[in-house]
C-alpha atoms as a PDB file:
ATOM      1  CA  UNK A   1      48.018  93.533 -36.251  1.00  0.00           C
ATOM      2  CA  UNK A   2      46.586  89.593 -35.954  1.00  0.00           C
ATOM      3  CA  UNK A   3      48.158  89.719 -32.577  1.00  0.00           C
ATOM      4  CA  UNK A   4      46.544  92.720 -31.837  1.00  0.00           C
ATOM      5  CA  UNK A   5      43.397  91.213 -32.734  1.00  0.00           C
ATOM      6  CA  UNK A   6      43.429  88.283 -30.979  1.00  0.00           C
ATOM      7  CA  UNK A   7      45.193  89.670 -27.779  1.00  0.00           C
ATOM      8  CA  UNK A   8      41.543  91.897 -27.737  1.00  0.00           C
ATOM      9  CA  UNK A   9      39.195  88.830 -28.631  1.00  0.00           C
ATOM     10  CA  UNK A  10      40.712  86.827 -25.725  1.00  0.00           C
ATOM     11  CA  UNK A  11      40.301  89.453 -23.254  1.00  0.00           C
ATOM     12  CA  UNK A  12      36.808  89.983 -24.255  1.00  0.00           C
ATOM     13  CA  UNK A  13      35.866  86.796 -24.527  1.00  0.00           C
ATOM     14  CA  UNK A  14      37.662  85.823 -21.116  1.00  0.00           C
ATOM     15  CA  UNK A  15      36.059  89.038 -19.381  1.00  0.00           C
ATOM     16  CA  UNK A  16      32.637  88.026 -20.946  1.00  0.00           C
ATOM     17  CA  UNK A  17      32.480  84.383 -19.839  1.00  0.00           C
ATOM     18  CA  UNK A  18      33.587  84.957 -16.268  1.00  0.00           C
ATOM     19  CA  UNK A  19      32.172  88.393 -15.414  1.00  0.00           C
ATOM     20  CA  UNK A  20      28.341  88.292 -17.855  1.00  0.00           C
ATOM     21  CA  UNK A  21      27.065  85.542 -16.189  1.00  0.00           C
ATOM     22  CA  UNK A  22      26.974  87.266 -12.508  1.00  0.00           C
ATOM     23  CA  UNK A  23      26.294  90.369 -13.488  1.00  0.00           C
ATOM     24  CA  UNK A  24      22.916  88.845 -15.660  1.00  0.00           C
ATOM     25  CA  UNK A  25      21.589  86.682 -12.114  1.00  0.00           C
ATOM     26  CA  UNK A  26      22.554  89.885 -10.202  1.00  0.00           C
ATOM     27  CA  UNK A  27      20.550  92.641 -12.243  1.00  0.00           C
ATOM     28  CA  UNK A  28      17.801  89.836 -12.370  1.00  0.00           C
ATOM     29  CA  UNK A  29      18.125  89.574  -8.749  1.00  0.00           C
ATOM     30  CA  UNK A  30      17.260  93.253  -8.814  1.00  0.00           C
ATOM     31  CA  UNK A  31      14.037  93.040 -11.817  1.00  0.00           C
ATOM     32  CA  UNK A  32      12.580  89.652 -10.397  1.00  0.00           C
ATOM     33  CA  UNK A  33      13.354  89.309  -6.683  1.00  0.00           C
ATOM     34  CA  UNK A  34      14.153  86.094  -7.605  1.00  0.00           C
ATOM     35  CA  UNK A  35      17.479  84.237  -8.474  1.00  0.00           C
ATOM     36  CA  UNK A  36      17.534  82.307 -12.074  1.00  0.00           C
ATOM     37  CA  UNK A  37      17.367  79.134 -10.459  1.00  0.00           C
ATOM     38  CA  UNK A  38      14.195  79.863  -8.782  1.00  0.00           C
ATOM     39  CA  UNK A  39      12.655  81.505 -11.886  1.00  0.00           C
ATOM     40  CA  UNK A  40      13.285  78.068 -14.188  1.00  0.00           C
ATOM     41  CA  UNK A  41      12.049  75.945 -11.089  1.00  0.00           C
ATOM     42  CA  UNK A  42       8.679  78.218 -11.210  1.00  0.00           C
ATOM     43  CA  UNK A  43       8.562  78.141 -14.752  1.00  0.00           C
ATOM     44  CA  UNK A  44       8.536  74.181 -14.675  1.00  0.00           C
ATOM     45  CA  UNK A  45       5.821  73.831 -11.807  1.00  0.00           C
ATOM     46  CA  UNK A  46       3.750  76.786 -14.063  1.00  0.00           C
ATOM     47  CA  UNK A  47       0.672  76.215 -16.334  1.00  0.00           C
ATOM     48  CA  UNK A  48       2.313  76.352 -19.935  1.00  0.00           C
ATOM     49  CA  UNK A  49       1.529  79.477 -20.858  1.00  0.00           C
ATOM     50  CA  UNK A  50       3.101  81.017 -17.723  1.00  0.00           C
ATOM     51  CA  UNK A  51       5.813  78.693 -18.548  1.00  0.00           C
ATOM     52  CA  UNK A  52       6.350  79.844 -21.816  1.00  0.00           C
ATOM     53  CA  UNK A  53       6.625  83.586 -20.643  1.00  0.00           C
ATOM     54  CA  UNK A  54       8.369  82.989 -17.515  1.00  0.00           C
ATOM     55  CA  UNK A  55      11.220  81.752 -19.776  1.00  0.00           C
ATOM     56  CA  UNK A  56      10.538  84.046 -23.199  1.00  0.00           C
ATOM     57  CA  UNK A  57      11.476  86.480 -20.500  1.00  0.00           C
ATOM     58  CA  UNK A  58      14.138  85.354 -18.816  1.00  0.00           C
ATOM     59  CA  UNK A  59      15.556  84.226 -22.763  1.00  0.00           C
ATOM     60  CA  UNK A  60      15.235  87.755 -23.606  1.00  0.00           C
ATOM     61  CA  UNK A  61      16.311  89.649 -20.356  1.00  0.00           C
ATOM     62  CA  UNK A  62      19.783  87.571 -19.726  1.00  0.00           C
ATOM     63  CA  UNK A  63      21.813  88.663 -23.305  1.00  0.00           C
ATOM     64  CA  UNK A  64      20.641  92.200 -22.307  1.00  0.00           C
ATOM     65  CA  UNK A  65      21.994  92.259 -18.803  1.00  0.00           C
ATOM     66  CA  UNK A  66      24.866  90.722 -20.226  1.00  0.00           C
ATOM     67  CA  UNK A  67      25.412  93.000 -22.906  1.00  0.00           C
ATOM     68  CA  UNK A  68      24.785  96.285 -20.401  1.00  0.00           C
ATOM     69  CA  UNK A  69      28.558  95.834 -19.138  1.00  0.00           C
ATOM     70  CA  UNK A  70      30.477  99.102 -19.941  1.00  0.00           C
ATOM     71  CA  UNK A  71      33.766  96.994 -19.546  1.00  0.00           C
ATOM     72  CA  UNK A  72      32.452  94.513 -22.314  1.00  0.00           C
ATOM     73  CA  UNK A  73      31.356  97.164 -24.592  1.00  0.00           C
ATOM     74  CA  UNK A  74      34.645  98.621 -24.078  1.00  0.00           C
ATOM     75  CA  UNK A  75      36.268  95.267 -25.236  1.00  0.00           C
ATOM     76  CA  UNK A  76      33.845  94.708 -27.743  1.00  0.00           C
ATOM     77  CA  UNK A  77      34.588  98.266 -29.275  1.00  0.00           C
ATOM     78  CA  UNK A  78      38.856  97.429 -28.958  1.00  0.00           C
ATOM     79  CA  UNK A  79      37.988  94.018 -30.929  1.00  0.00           C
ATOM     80  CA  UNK A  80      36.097  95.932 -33.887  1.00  0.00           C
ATOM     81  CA  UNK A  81      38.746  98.483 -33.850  1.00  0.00           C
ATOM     82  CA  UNK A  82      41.465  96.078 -34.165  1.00  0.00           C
ATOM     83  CA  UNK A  83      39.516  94.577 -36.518  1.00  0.00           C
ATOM     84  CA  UNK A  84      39.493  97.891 -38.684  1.00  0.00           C
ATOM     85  CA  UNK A  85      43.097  98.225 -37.778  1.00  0.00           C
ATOM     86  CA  UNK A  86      43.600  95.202 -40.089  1.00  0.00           C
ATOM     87  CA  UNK A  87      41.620  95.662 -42.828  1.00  0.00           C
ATOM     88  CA  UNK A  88      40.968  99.190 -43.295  1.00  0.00           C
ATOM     89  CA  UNK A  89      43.833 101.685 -41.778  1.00  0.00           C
ATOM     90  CA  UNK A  90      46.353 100.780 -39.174  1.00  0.00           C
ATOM     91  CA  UNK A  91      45.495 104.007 -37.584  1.00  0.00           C
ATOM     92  CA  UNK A  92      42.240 102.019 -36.065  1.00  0.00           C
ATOM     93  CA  UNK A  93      44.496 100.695 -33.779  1.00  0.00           C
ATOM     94  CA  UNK A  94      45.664 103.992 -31.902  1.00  0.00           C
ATOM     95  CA  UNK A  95      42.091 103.724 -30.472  1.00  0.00           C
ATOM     96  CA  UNK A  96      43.989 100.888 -28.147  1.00  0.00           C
ATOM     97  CA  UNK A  97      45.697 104.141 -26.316  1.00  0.00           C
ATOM     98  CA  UNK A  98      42.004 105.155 -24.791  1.00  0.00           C
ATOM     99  CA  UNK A  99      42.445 102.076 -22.624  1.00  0.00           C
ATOM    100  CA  UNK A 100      45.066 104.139 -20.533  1.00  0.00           C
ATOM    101  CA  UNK A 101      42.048 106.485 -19.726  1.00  0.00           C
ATOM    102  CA  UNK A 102      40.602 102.803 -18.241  1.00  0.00           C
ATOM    103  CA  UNK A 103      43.261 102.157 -16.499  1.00  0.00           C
ATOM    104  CA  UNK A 104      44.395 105.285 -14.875  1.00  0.00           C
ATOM    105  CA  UNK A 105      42.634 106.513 -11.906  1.00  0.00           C
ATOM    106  CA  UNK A 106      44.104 110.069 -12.496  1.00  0.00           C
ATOM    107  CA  UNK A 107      42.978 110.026 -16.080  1.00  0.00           C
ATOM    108  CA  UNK A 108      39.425 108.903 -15.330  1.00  0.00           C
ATOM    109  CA  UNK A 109      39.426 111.820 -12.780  1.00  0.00           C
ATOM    110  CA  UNK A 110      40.706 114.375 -16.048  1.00  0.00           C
ATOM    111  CA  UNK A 111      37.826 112.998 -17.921  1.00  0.00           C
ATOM    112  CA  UNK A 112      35.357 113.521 -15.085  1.00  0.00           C
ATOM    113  CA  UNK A 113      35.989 116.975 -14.586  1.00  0.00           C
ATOM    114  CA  UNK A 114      35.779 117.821 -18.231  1.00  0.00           C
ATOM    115  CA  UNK A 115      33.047 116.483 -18.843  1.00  0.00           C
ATOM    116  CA  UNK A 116      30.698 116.897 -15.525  1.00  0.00           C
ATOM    117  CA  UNK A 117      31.751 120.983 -15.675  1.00  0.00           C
ATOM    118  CA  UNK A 118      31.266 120.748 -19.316  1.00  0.00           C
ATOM    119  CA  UNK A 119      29.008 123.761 -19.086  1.00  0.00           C
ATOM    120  CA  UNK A 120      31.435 126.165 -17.348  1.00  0.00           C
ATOM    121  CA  UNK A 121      34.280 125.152 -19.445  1.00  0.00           C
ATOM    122  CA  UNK A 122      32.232 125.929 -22.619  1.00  0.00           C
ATOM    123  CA  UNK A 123      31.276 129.213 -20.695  1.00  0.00           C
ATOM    124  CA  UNK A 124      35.296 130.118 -20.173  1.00  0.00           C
ATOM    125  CA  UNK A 125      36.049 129.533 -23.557  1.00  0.00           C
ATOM    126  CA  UNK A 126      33.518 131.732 -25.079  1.00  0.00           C
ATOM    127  CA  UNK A 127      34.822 134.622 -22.570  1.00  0.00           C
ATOM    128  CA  UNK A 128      38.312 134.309 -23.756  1.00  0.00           C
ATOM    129  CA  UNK A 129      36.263 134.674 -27.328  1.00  0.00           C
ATOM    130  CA  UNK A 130      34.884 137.330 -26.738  1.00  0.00           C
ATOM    131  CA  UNK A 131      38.288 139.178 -25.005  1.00  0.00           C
ATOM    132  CA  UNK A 132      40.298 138.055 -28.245  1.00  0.00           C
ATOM    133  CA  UNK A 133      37.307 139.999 -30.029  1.00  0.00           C
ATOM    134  CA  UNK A 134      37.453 142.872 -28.054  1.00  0.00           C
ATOM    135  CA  UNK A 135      41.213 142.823 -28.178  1.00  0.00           C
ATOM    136  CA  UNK A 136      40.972 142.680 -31.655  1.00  0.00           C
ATOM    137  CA  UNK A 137      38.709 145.602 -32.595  1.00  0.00           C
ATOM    138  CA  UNK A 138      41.044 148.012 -29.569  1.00  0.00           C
ATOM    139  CA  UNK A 139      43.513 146.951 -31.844  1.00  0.00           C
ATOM    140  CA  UNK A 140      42.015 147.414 -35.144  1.00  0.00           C
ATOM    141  CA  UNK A 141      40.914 151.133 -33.970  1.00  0.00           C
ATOM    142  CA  UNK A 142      44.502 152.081 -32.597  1.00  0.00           C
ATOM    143  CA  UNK A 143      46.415 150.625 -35.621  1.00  0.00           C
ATOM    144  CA  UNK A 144      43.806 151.074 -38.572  1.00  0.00           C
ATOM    145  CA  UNK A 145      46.558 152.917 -40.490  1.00  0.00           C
ATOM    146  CA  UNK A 146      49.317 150.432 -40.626  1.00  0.00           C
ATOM    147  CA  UNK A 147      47.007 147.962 -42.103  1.00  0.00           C
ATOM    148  CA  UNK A 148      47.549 147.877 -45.740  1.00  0.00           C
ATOM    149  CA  UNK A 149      44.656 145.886 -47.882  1.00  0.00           C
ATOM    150  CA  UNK A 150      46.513 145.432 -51.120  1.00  0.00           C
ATOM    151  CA  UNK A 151      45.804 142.599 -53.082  1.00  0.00           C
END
């Protein structure tokens, strides 16, 4: 279980250090139309109010965009289950099996078409209620005698 543990904080702590920082000067990139580098260099050359919210911002933005990774929060979420897996219930740790939905390209496409026909799926299954139901009453009415309610 310890192993466990710290097997899942190394890989998201190694995942977080080398993949956070380039995804947070990408997606700010994409807000600012500027790179980090230029931001601070404006902020220093700014008035010091502008200063101050140039990098309030840019304080406040970065964790975010760091923090938006579905990888990370999928790490993150295998840490706190291991976690659980060693001081609660040792069955916290069978959440470690979803990563071969992350890893297999034919499981990711199961998952996808469960869940993006979600609707019609729902749809079948309340059919097949519905025949069982009907099933059920032909049944009832063609073998009502046989039944015996005895307590």
């Amino acid at each position: 279980g310890a192993l466990q543990l710290v097997a899942c904080v190394i890989t998201c702590v190694g995942y977080g250090v080398v993949n956070s920082p380039l995804r947070a000067s990408r997606m700010w990139y994409a807000a600012s139309g500027n790179t980090i580098a230029q931001t601070l260099a404006q902020a220093k050359s700014a008035p010091l109010g502008r200063s101050l919210i140039l990098r309030l911002t840019l304080a406040s933005r970065l964790p975010l965009y760091m923090l938006s990774d579905q990888q990370l929060g999928i790490y993150v979420s295998f840490v706190v289950a291991a976690t659980l897996g060693l001081t609660l219930s040792p069955f916290w740790f069978a959440l470690h099996l979803l990563d071969l939905v992350n890893k297999s390209a034919d499981l990711k496409n199961v998952f996808k078409a469960v869940t993006l026909n979600g609707r019609s799926i729902v749809m079948t299954a309340l059919f097949g209620l519905i025949l069982i139901y009907l099933y059920a009453i032909v049944g009832y009415v063609f073998v009502r005698d046989s039944i015996v309610l005895d307590n």
